[in-house]
Protein backbone atom coordinates (compact mmCIF):
# COMPACT_ATOMS: atom_id res chain seq x y z
CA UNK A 1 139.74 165.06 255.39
CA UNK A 2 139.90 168.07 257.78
CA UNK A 3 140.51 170.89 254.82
CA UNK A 4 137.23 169.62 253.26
CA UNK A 5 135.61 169.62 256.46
CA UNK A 6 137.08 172.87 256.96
CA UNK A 7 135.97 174.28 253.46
CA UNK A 8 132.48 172.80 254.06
CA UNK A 9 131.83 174.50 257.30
CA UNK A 10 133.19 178.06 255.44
CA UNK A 11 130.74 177.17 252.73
CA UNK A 12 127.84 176.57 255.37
CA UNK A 13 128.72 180.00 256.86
CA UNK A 14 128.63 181.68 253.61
CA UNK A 15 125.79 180.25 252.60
CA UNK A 16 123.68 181.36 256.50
CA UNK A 17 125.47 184.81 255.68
CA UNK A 18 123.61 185.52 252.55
CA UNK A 19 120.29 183.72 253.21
CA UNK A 20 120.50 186.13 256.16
CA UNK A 21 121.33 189.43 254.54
CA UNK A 22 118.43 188.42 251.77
CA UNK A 23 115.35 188.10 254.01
CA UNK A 24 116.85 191.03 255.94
CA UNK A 25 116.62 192.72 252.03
CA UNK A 26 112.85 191.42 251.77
CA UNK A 27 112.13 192.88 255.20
CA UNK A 28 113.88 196.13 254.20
CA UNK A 29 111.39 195.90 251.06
CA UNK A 30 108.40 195.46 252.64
CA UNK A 31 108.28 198.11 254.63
């Protein structure tokens, strides 16, 4: 049980990382 919760929480991270570096993308974009 504490690998998946482990593997979930590296997912969640992942996932923050790269909805991060995409409005950070858009931003770069706009201006």
């Amino acid at each position: 049980m504490k690998k998946y919760l482990k593997f979930f929480t590296i997912m969640l991270a992942v996932l923050a990382v790269m909805m991060f570096s995409l409005s950070v993308n858009a931003e770069v974009v706009k201006w």
